[in-house]
N, C-alpha and C. Protein backbone atom coordinates (compact mmCIF):
# COMPACT_ATOMS: atom_id res chain seq x y z
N UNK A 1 -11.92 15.18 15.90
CA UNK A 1 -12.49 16.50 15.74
C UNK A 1 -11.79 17.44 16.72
N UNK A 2 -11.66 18.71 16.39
CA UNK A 2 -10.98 19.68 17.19
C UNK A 2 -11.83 20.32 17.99
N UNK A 3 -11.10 21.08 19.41
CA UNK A 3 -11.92 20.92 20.56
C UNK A 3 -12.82 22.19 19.78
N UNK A 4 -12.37 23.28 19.05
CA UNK A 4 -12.64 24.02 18.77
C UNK A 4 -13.87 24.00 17.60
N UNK A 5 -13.48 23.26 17.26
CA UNK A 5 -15.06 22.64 16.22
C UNK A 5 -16.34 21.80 17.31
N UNK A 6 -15.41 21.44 18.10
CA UNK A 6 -16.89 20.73 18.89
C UNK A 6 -17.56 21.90 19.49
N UNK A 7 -16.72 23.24 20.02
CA UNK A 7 -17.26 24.15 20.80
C UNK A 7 -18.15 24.64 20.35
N UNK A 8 -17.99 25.48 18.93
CA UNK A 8 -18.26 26.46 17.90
C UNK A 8 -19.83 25.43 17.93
N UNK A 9 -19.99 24.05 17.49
CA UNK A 9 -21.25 23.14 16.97
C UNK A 9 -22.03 23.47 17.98
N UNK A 10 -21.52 23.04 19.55
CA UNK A 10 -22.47 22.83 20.31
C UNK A 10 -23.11 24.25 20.99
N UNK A 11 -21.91 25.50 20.91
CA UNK A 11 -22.55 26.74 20.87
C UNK A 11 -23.31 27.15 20.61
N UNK A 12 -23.32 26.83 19.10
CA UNK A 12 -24.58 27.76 17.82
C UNK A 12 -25.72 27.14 18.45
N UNK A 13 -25.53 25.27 18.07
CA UNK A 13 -27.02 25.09 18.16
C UNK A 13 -27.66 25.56 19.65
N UNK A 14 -26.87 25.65 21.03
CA UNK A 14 -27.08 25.58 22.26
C UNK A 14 -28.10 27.13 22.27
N UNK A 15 -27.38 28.03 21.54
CA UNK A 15 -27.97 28.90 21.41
C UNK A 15 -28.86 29.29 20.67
N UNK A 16 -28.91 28.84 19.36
CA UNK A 16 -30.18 28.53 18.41
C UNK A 16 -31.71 28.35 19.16
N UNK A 17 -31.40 27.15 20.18
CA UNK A 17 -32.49 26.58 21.02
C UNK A 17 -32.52 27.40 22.01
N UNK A 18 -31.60 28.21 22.31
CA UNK A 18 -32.54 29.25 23.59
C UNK A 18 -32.88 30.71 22.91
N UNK A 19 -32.51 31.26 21.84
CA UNK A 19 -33.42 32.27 21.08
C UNK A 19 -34.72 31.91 21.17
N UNK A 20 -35.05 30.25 20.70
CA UNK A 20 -36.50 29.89 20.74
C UNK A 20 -37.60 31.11 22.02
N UNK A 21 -36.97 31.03 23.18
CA UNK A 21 -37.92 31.33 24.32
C UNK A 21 -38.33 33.02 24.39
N UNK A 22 -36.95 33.83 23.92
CA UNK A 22 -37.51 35.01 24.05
C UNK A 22 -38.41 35.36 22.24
N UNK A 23 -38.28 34.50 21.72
CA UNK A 23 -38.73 34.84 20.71
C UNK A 23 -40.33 34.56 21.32
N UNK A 24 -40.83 33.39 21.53
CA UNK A 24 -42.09 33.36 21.87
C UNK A 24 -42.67 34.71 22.87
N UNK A 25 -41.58 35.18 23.95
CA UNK A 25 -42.79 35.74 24.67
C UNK A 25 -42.38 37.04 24.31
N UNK A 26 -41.77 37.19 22.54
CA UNK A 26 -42.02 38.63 21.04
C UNK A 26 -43.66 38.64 21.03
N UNK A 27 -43.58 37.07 20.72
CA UNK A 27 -44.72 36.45 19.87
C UNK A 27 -46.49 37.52 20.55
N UNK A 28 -45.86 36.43 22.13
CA UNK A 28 -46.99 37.25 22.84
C UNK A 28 -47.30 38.13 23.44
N UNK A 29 -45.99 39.07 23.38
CA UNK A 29 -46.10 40.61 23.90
C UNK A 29 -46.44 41.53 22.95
N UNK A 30 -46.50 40.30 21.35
CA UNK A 30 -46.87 41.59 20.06
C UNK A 30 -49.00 41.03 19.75
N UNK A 31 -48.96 40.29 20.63
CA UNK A 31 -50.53 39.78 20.38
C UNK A 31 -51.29 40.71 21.64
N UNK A 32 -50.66 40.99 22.63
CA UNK A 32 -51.07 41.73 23.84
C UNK A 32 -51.12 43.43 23.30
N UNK A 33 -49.97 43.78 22.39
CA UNK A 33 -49.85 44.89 22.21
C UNK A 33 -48.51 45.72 22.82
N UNK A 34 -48.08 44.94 23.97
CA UNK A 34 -47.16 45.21 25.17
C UNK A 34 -45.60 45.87 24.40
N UNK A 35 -45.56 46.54 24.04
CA UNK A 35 -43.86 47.37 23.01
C UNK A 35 -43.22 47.29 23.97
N UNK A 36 -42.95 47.35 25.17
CA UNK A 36 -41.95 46.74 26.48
C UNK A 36 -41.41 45.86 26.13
N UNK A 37 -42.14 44.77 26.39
CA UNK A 37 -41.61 43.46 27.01
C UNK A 37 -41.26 43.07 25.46
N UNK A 38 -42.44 43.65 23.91
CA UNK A 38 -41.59 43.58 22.82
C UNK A 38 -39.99 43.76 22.28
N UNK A 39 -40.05 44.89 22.83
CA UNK A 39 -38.84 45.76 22.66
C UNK A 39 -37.68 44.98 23.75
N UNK A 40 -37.64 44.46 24.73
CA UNK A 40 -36.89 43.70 25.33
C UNK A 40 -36.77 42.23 25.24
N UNK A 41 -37.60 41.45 24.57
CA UNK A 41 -37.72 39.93 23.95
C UNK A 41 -36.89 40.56 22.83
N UNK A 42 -36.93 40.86 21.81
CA UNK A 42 -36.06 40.98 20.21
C UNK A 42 -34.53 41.34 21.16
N UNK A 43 -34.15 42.26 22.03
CA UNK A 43 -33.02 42.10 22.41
C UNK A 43 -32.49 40.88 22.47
N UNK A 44 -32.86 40.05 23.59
CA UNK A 44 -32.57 38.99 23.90
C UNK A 44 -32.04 38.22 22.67
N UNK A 45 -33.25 38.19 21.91
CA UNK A 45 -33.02 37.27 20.75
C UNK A 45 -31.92 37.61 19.77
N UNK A 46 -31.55 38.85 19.89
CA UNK A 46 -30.59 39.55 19.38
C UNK A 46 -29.17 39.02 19.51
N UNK A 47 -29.54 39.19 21.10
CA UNK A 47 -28.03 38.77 21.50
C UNK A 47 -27.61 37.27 21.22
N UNK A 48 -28.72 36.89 21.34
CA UNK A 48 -28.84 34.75 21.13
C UNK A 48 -27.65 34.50 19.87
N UNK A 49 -28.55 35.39 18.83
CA UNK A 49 -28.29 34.93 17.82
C UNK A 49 -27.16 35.76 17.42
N UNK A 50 -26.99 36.76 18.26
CA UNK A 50 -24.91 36.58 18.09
C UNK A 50 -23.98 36.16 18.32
N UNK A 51 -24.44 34.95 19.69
CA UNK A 51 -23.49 34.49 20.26
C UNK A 51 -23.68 33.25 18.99
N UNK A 52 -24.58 33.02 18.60
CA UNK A 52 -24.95 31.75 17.69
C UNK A 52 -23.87 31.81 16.46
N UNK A 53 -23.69 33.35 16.22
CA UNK A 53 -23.07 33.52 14.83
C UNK A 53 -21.56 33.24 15.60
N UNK A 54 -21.10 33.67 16.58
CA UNK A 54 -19.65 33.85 17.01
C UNK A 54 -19.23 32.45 17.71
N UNK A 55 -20.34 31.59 17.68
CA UNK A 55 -19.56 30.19 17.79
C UNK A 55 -19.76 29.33 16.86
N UNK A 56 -20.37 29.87 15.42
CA UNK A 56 -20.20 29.50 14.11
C UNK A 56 -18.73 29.28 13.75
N UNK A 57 -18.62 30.43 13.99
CA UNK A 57 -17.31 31.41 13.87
C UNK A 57 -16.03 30.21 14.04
N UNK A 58 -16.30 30.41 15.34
CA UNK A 58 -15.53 29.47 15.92
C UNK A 58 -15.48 28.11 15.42
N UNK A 59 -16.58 27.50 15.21
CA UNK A 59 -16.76 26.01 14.33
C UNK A 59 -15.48 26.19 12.78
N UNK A 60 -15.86 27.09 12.33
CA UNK A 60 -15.34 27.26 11.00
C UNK A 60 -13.87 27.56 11.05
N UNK A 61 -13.25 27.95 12.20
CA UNK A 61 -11.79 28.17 11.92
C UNK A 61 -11.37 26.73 12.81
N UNK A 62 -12.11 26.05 13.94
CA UNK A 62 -11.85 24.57 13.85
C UNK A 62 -11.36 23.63 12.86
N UNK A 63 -12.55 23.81 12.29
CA UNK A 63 -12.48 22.90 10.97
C UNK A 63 -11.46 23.48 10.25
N UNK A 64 -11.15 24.53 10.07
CA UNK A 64 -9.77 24.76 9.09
C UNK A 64 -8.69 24.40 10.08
N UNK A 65 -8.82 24.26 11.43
CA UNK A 65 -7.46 23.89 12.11
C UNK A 65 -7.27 22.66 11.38
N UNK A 66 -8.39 21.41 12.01
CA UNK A 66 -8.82 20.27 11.41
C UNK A 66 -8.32 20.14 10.24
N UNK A 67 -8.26 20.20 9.15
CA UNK A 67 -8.49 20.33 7.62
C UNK A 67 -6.84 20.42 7.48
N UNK A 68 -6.16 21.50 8.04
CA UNK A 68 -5.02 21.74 8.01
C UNK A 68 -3.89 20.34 8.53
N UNK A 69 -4.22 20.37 9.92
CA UNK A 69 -3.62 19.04 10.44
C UNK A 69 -3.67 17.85 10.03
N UNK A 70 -4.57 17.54 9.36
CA UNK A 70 -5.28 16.44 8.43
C UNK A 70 -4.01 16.29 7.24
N UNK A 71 -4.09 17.36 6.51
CA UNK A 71 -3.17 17.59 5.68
C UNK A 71 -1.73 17.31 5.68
N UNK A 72 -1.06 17.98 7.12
CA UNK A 72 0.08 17.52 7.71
C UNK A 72 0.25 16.35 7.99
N UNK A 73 -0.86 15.66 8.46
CA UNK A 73 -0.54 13.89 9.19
C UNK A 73 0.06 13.32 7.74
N UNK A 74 -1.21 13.69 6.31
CA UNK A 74 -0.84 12.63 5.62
C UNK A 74 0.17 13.02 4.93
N UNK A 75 0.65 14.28 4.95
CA UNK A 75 2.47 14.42 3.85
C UNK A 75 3.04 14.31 4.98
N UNK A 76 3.17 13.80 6.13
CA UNK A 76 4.00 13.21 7.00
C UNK A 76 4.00 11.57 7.35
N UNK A 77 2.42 11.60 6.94
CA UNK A 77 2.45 9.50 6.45
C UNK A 77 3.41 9.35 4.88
N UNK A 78 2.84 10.07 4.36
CA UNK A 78 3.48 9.96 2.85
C UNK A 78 4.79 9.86 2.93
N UNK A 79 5.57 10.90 3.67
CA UNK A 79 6.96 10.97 3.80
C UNK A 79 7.79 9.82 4.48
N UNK A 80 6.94 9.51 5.48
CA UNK A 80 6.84 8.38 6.35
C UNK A 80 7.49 6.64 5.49
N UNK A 81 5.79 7.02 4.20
CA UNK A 81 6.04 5.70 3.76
C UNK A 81 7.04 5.84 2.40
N UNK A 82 7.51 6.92 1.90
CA UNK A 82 8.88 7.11 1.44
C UNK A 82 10.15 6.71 1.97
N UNK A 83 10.25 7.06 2.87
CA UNK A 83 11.83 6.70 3.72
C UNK A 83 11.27 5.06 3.57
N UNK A 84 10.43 4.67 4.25
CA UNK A 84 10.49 3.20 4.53
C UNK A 84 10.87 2.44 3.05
N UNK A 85 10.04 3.03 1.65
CA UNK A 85 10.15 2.08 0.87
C UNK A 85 11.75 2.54 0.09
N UNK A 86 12.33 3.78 0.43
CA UNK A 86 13.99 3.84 0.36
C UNK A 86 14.66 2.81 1.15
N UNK A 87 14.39 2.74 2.19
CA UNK A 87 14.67 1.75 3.14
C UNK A 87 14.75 0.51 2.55
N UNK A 88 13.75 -0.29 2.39
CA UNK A 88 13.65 -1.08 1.70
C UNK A 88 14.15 -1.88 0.89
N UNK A 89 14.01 -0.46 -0.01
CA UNK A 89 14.92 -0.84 -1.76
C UNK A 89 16.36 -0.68 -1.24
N UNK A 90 17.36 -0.40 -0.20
CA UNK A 90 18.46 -0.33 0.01
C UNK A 90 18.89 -1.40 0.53
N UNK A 91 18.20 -1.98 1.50
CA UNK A 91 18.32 -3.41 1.71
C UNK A 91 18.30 -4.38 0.76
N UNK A 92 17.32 -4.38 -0.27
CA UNK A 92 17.32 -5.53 -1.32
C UNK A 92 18.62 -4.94 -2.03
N UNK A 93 18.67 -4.03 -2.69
CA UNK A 93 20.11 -3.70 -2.95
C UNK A 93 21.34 -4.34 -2.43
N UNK A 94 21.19 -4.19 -0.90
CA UNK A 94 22.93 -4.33 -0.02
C UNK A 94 22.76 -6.55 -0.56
N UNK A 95 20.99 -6.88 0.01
CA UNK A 95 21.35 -8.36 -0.50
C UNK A 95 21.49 -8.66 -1.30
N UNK A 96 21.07 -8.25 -2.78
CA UNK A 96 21.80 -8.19 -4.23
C UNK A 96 23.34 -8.60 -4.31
N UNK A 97 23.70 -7.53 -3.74
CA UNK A 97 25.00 -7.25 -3.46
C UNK A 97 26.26 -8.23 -3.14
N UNK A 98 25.10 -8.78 -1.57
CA UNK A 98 25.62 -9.71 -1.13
C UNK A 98 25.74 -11.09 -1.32
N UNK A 99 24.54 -11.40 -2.28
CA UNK A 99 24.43 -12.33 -2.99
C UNK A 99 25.37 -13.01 -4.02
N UNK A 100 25.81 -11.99 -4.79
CA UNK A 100 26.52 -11.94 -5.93
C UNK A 100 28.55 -12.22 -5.69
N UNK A 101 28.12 -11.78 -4.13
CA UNK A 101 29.46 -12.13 -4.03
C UNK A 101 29.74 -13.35 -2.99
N UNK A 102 28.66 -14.14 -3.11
CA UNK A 102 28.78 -15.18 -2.13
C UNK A 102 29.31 -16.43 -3.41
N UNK A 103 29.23 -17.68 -2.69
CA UNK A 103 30.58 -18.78 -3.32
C UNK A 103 29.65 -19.10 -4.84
N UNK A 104 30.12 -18.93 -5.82
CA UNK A 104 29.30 -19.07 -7.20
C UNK A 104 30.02 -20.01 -8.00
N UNK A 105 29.28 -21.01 -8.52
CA UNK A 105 29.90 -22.41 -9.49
C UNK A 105 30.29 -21.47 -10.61
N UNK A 106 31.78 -22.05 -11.60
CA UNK A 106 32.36 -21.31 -12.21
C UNK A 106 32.12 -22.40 -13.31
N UNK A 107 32.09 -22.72 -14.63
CA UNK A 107 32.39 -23.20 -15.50
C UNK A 107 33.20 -23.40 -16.16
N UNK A 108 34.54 -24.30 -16.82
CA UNK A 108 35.02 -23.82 -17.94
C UNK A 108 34.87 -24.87 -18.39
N UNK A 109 35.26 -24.51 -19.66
CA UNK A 109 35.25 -25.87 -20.72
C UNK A 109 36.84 -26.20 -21.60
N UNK A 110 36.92 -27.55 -21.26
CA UNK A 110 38.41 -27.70 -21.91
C UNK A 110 38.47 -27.30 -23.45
N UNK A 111 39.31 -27.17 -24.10
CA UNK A 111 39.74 -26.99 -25.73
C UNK A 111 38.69 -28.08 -26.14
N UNK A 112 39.38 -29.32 -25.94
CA UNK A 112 38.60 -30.53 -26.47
C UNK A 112 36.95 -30.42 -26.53
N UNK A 113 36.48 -29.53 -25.44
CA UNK A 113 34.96 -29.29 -25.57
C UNK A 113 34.83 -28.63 -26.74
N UNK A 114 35.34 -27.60 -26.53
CA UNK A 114 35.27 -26.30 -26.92
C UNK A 114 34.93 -26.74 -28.81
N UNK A 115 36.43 -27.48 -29.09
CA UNK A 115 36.13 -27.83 -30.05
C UNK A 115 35.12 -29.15 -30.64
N UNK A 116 34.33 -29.62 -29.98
CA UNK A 116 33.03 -30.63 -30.18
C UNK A 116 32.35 -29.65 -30.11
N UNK A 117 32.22 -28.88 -29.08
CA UNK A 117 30.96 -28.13 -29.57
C UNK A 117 30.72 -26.75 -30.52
N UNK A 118 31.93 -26.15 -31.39
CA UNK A 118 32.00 -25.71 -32.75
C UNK A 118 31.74 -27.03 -33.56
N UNK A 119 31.88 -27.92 -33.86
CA UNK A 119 31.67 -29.01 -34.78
C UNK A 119 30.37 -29.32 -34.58
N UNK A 120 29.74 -29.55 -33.36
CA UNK A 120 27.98 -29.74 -33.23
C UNK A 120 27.27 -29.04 -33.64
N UNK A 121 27.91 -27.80 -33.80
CA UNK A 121 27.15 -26.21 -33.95
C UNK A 121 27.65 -25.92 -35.39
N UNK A 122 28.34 -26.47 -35.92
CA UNK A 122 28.55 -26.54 -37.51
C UNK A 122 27.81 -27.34 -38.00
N UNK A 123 27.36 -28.72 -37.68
CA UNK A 123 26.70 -29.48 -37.87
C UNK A 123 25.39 -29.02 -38.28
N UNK A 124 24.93 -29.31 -36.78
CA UNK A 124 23.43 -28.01 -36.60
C UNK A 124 22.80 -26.86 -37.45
N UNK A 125 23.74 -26.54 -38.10
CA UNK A 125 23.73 -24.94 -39.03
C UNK A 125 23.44 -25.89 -40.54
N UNK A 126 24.45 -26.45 -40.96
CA UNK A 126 23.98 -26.99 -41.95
C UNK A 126 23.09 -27.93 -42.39
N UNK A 127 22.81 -28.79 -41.66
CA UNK A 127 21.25 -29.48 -41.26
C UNK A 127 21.83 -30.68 -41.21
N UNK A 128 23.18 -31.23 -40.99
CA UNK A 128 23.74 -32.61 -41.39
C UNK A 128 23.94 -33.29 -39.93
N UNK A 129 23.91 -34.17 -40.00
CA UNK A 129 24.68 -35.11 -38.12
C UNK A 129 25.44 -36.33 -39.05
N UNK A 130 26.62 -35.51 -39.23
CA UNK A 130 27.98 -36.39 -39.95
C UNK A 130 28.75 -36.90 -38.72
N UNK A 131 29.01 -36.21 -37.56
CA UNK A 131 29.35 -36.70 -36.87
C UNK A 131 28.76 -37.93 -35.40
N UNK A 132 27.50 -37.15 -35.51
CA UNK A 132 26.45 -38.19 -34.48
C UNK A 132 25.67 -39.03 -35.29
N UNK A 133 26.13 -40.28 -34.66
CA UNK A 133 25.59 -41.59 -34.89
C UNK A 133 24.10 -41.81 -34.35
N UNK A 134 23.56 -42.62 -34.64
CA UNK A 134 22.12 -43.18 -34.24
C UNK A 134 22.21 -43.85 -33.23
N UNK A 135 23.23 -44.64 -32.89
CA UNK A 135 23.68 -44.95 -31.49
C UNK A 135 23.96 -44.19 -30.29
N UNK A 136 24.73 -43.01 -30.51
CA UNK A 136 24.99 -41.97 -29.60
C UNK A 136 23.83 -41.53 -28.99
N UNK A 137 22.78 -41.21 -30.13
CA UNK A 137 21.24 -40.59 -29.94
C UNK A 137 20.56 -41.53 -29.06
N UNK A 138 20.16 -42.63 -29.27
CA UNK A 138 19.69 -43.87 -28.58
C UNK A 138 20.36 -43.91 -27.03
N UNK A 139 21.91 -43.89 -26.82
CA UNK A 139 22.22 -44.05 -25.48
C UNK A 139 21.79 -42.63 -24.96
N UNK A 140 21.85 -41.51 -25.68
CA UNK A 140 21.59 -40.53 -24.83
C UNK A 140 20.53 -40.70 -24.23
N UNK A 141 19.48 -40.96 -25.17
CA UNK A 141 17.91 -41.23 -24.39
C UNK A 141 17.85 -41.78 -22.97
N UNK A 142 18.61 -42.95 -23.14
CA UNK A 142 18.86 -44.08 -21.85
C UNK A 142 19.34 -43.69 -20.94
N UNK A 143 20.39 -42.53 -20.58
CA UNK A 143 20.56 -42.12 -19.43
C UNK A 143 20.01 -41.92 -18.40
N UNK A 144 19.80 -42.13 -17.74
CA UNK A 144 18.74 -41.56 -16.32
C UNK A 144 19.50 -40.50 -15.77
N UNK A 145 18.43 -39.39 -15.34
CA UNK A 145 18.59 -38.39 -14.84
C UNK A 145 19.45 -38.26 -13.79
N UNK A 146 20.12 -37.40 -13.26
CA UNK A 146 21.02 -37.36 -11.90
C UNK A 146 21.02 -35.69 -11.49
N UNK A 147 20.60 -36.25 -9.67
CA UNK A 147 20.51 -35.27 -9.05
C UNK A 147 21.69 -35.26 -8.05
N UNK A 148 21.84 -34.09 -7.86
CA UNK A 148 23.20 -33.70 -6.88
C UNK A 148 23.12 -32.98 -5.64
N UNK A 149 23.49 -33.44 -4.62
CA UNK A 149 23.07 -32.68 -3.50
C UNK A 149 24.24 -31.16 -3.27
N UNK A 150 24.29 -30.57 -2.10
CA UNK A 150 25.01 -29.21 -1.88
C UNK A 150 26.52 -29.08 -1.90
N UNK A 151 26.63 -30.55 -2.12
CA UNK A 151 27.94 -30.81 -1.71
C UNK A 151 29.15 -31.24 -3.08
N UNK A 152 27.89 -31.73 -3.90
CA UNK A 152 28.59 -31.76 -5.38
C UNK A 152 28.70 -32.95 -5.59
N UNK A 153 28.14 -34.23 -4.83
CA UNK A 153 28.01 -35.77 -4.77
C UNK A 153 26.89 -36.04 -5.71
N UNK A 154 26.48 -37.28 -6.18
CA UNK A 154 25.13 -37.57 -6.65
C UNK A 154 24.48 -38.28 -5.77
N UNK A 155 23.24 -37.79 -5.78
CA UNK A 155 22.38 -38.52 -4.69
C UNK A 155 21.59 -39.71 -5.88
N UNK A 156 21.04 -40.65 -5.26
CA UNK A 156 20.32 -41.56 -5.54
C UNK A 156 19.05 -40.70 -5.81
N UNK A 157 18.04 -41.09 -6.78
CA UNK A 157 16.98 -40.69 -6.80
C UNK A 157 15.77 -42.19 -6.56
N UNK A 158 15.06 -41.14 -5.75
CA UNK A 158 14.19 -42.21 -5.09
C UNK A 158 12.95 -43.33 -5.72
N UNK A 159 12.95 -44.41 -5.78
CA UNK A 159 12.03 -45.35 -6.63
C UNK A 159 10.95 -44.39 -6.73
N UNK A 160 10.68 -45.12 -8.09
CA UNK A 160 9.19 -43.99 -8.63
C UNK A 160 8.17 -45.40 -7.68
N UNK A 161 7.08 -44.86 -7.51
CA UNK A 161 6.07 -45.63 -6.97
C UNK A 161 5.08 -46.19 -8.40
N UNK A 162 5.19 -47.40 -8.25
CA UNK A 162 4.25 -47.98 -9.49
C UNK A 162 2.45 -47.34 -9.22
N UNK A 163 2.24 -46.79 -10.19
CA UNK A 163 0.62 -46.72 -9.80
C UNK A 163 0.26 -47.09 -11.31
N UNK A 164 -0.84 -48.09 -10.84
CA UNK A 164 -1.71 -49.14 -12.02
C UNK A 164 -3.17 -48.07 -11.96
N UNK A 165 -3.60 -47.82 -13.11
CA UNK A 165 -4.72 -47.11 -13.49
C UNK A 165 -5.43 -48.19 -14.13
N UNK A 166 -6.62 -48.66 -13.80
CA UNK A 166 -7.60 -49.67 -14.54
C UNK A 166 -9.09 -49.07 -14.84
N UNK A 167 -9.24 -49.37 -15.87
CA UNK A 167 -11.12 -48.46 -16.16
C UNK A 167 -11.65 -49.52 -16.54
């Protein structure tokens, strides 16, 4: 809160609560009859309640300081969290980047592939396996899987563990 809003609050009411006193002894200088001490209580109270209005006053252009600065923090968080997520996205970018040009497995395939696999894929299209045997199919099954470590060796893959389920 701004110092200026706390001032303006604690003004009004500070003064609110001391109008109270000359107002009472209005009260009882208009039950006595006394136009004196009348006529000089409503001053008082007069003045109370201008200082009451002029640190209203003051409350209300606080709060627009307030209100204002408020405003600034957050299109300066906002802006804040703009750059960062530019930031960001420029980095994943540069590692993109850098990624793509780090050591990458290349493929090729000899003629001899090349041409088995137009003939598989001719095959395939016409719905026939003139060239694959029922044997070929069968050993393929039988292969066991192979894993390769970073280096481009085959590693052993590790015994499966027997587990017996009985109900």
């Amino acid at each position: 809160m701004h110092t200026k809003t706390m001032e303006g609050l604690v003004g009004a009411s500070t003064n609110m609560k001391l109008l109270n006193t000359p107002f009472r002894v209005y009260k009882e200088a208009e039950r006595r009859g006394d136009t004196a001490v009348m006529e000089r209580a409503m001053g008082y109270v007069g003045e109370f309640a201008d200082k009451a209005e002029d640190y209203q006053k003051t409350a209300e252009k606080g709060m627009k300081e307030d209100a204002r600065e408020a405003r600034e923090k957050a299109k300066a968080e906002q802006e804040k969290a703009i750059r960062k997520r530019k930031e960001e996205r420029e980095e994943q970018e540069k590692r993109i980047v850098e990624s793509g040009k780090g050591d990458t497995d290349t493929v090729s395939i000899s003629e001899s592939g090349k041409a088995a696999s137009d003939e598989k894929s001719a095959s395939v299209q016409t719905g026939t396996d003139n060239d694959i045997s029922a044997e070929e199919t069968v050993d393929a099954s039988k292969v066991e899987p192979v894993i390769y470590t970073k280096t481009g060796e085959t590693a052993k893959p590790e015994p499966a563990a027997n587990i017996s389920v009985s109900i």
